[in-house]
Protein backbone atom coordinates (compact mmCIF):
# COMPACT_ATOMS: atom_id res chain seq x y z
CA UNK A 1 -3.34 8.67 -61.51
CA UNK A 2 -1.45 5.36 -61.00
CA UNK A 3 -1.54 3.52 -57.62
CA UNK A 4 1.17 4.27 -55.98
CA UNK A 5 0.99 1.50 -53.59
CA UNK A 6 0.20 -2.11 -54.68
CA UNK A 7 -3.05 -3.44 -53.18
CA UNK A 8 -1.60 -6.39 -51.02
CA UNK A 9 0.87 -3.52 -49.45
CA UNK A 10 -2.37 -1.77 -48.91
CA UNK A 11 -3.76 -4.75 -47.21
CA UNK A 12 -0.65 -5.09 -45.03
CA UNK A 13 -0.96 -1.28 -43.51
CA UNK A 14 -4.44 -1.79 -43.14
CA UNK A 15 -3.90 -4.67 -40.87
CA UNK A 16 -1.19 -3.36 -38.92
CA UNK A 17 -3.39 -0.47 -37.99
CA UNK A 18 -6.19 -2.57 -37.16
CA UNK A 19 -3.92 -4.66 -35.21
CA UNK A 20 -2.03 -1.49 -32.99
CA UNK A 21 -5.71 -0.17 -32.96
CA UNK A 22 -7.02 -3.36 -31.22
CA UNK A 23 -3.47 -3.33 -29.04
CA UNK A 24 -4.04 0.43 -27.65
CA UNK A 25 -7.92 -0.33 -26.75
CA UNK A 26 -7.25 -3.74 -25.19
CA UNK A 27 -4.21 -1.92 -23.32
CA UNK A 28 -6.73 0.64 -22.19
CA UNK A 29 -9.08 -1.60 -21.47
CA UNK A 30 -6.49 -3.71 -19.20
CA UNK A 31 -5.49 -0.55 -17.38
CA UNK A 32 -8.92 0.67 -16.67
CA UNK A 33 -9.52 -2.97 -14.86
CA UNK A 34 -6.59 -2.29 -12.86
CA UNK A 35 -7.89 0.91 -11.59
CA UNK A 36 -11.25 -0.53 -11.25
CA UNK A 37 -9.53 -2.95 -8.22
CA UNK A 38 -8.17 -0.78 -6.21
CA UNK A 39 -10.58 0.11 -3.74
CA UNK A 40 -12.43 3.28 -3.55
CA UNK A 41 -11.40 5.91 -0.37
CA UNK A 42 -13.02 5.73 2.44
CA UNK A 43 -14.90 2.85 1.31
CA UNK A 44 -14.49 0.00 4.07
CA UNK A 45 -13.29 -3.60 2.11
CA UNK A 46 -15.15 -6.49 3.10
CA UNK A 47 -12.25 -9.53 3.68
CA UNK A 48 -12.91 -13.36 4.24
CA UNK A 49 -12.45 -14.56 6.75
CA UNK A 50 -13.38 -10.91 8.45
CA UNK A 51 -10.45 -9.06 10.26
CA UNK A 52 -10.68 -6.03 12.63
CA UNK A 53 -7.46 -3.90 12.86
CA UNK A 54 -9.62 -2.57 15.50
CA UNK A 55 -10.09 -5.48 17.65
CA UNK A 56 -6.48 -6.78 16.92
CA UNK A 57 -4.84 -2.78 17.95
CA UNK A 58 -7.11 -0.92 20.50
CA UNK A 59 -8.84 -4.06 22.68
CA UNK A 60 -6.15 -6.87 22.38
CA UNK A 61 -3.18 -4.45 22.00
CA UNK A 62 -1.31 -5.57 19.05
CA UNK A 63 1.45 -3.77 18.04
CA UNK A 64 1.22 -3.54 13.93
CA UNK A 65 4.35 -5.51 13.78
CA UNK A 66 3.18 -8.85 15.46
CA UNK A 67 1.75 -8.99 12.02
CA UNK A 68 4.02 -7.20 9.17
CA UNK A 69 6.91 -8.63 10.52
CA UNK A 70 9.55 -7.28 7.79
CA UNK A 71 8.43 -3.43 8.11
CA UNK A 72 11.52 -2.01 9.31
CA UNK A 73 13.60 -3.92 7.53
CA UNK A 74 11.79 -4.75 3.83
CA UNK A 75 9.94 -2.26 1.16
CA UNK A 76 7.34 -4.56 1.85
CA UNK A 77 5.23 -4.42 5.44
CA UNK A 78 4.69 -8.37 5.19
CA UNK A 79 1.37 -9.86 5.44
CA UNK A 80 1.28 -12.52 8.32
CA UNK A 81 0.94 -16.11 7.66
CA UNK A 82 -1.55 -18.27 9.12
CA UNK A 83 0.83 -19.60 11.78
CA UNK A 84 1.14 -16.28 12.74
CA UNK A 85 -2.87 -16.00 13.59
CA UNK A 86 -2.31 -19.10 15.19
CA UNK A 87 -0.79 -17.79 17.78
CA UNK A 88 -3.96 -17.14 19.35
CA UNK A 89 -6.46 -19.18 17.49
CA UNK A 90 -4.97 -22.38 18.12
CA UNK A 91 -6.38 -21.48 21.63
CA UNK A 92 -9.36 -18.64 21.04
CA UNK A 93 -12.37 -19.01 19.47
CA UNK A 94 -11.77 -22.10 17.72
CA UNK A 95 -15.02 -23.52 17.34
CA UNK A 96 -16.09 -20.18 15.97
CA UNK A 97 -17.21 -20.57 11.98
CA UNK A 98 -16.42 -17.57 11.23
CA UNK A 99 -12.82 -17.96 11.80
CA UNK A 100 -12.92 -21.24 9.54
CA UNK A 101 -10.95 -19.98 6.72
CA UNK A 102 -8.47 -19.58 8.93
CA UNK A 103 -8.47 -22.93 10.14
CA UNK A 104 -8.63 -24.65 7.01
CA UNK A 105 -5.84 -22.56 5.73
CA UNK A 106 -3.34 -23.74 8.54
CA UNK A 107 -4.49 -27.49 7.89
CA UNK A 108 -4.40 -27.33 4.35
CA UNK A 109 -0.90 -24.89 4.39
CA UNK A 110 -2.40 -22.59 1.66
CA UNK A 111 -2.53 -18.83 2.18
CA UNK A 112 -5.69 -16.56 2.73
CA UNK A 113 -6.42 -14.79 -0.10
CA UNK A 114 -7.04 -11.49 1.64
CA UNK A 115 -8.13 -7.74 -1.14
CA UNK A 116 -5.59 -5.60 -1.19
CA UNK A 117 -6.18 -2.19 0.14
CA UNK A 118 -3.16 0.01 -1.06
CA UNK A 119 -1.94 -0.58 -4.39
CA UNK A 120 0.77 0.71 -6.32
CA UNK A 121 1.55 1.12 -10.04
CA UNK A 122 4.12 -1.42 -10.61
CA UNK A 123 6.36 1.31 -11.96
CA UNK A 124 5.96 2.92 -8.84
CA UNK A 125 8.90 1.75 -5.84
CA UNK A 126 7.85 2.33 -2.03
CA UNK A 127 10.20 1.17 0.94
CA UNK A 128 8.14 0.76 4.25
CA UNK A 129 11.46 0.11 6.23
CA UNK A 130 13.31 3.54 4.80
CA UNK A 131 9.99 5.64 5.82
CA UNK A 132 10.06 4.14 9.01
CA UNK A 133 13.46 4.73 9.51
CA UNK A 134 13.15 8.21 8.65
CA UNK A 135 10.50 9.21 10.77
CA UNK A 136 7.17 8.68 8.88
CA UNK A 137 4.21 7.35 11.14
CA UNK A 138 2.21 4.40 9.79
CA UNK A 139 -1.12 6.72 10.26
CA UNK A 140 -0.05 9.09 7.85
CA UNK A 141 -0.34 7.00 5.50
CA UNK A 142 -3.05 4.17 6.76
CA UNK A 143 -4.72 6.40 8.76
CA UNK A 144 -6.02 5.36 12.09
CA UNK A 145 -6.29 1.71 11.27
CA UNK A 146 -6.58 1.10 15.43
CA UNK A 147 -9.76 2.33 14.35
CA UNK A 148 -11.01 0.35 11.43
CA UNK A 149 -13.72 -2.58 11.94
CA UNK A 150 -12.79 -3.27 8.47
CA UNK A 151 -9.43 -1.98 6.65
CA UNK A 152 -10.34 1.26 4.17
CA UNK A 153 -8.00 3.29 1.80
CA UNK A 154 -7.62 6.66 3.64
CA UNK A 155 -5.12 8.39 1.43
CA UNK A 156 -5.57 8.65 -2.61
CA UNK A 157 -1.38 7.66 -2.80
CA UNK A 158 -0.97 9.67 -5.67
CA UNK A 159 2.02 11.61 -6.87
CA UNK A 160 0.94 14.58 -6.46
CA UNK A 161 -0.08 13.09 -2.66
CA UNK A 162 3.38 11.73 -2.04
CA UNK A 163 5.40 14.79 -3.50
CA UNK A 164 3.42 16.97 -1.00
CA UNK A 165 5.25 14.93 1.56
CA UNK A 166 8.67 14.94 -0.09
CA UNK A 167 8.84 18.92 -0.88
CA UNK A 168 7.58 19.80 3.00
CA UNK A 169 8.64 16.41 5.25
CA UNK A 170 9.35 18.83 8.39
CA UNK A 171 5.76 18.93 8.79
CA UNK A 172 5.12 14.93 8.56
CA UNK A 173 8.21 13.37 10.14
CA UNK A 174 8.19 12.19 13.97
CA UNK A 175 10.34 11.00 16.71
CA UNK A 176 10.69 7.56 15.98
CA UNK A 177 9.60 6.49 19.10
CA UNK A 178 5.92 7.42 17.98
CA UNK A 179 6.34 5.83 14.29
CA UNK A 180 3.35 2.98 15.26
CA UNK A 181 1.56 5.49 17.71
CA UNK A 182 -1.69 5.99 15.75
CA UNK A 183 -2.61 8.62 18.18
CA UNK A 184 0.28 10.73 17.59
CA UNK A 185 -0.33 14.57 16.40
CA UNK A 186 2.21 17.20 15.49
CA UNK A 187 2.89 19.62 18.34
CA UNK A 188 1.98 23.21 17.44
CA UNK A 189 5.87 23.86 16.57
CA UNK A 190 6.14 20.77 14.46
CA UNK A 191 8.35 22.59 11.95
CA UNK A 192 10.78 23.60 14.25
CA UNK A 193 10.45 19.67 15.60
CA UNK A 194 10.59 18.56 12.23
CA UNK A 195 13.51 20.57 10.87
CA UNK A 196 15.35 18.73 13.73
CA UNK A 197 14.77 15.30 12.83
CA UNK A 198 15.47 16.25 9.14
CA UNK A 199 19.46 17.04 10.40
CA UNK A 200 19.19 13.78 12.82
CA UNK A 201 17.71 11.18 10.97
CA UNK A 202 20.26 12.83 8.37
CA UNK A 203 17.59 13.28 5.52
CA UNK A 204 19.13 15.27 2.20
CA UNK A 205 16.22 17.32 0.99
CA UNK A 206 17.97 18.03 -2.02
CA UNK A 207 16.96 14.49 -3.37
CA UNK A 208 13.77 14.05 -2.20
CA UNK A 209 12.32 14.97 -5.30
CA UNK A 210 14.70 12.71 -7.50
CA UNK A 211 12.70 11.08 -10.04
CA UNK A 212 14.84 7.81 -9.06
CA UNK A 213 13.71 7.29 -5.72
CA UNK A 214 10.43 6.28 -7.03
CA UNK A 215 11.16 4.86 -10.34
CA UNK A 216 13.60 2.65 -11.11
């Protein structure tokens, strides 16, 4: 039987599928990497220099947006400068060595490189400032971060997670009053509470589950 293809054509599909082959593995391999970063639940992250949402919440009395500034108003919470530590370290524990990241950060103007506890899919959109707006506590998501020696991933963030919220948010939203009170809990007729805030914060349930609020 004759060829029917001539060998250097041959050739040519055998390297294009060697080549997608070696794409799709390498692409697999880069994904599992990024899912390898993201740090396990419950699993406190070790940061240098150390911080304590702890010390910073429940014994100084921080409110969480001293330090992520742009909350209400960004889809990003903001991560606080060094100037903004400086606030108090220009003055507390300054000869500590502990804290001398921090000090040779300011002096040198160069950010702390700090892990990064929650972490999206980049095809994935989240607005801090709309959930705020609408009623969703910082805990639910964070957890009780007042709380944490170290910072830890308390929620898995997955879809299936966040359309949980979307499908039933009478049972998660709160007055916004109590948005940053980590020791807020529903009231035992939080769905009568919550179907409330739905009509005032003016929340159409209809969309929640459009594919577009998330991806974009």
């Amino acid at each position: 039987m004759a060829q029917i293809f001539r060998p250097r054509l041959v050739l040519l599909f055998k390297l294009i599928a060697s080549l997608v082959l070696i794409l799709g593995i390498a692409l697999v391999l880069l994904w599992r990497d990024s899912i390898a970063r993201i740090p396990s639940l419950d699993a406190p992250v070790a940061q240098w220099p150390p911080f304590s949402h702890k010390h910073h919440v429940s014994d100084v009395g921080l409110d969480c947006r001293f330090c992520h500034t742009s909350v209400e108003t960004s889809s990003f919470a903001g991560i606080p400068p060094t100037s903004t530590c400086m606030t108090c370290h220009s003055q507390l524990f300054r000869n500590q060595a502990i804290l001398s990241p921090l000090f040779t950060s300011f002096r040198q103007d160069r950010a702390l490189r700090w892990i990064r506890i929650n972490k999206l899919p980049d095809f994935v959109y989240f607005n801090h400032s709309i959930h705020i707006a609408k009623g969703v506590g910082c805990s639910t998501c964070h957890g009780h971060v007042d709380q944490m020696p170290l910072t830890w991933r308390t929620q898995s963030l997955e879809m299936n997670w966040c359309i949980n919220c979307h499908r039933h948010p009478e049972n998660f939203v709160r007055p916004r009053d109590h948005v940053f009170d980590m020791d807020w809990q529903p009231p035992a007729d939080q769905i009568v509470r919550g179907e409330q805030l739905l009509i005032a914060y003016q929340i159409d349930t209809a969309r929640l589950l459009d594919c577009s609020n998330c991806h974009r």
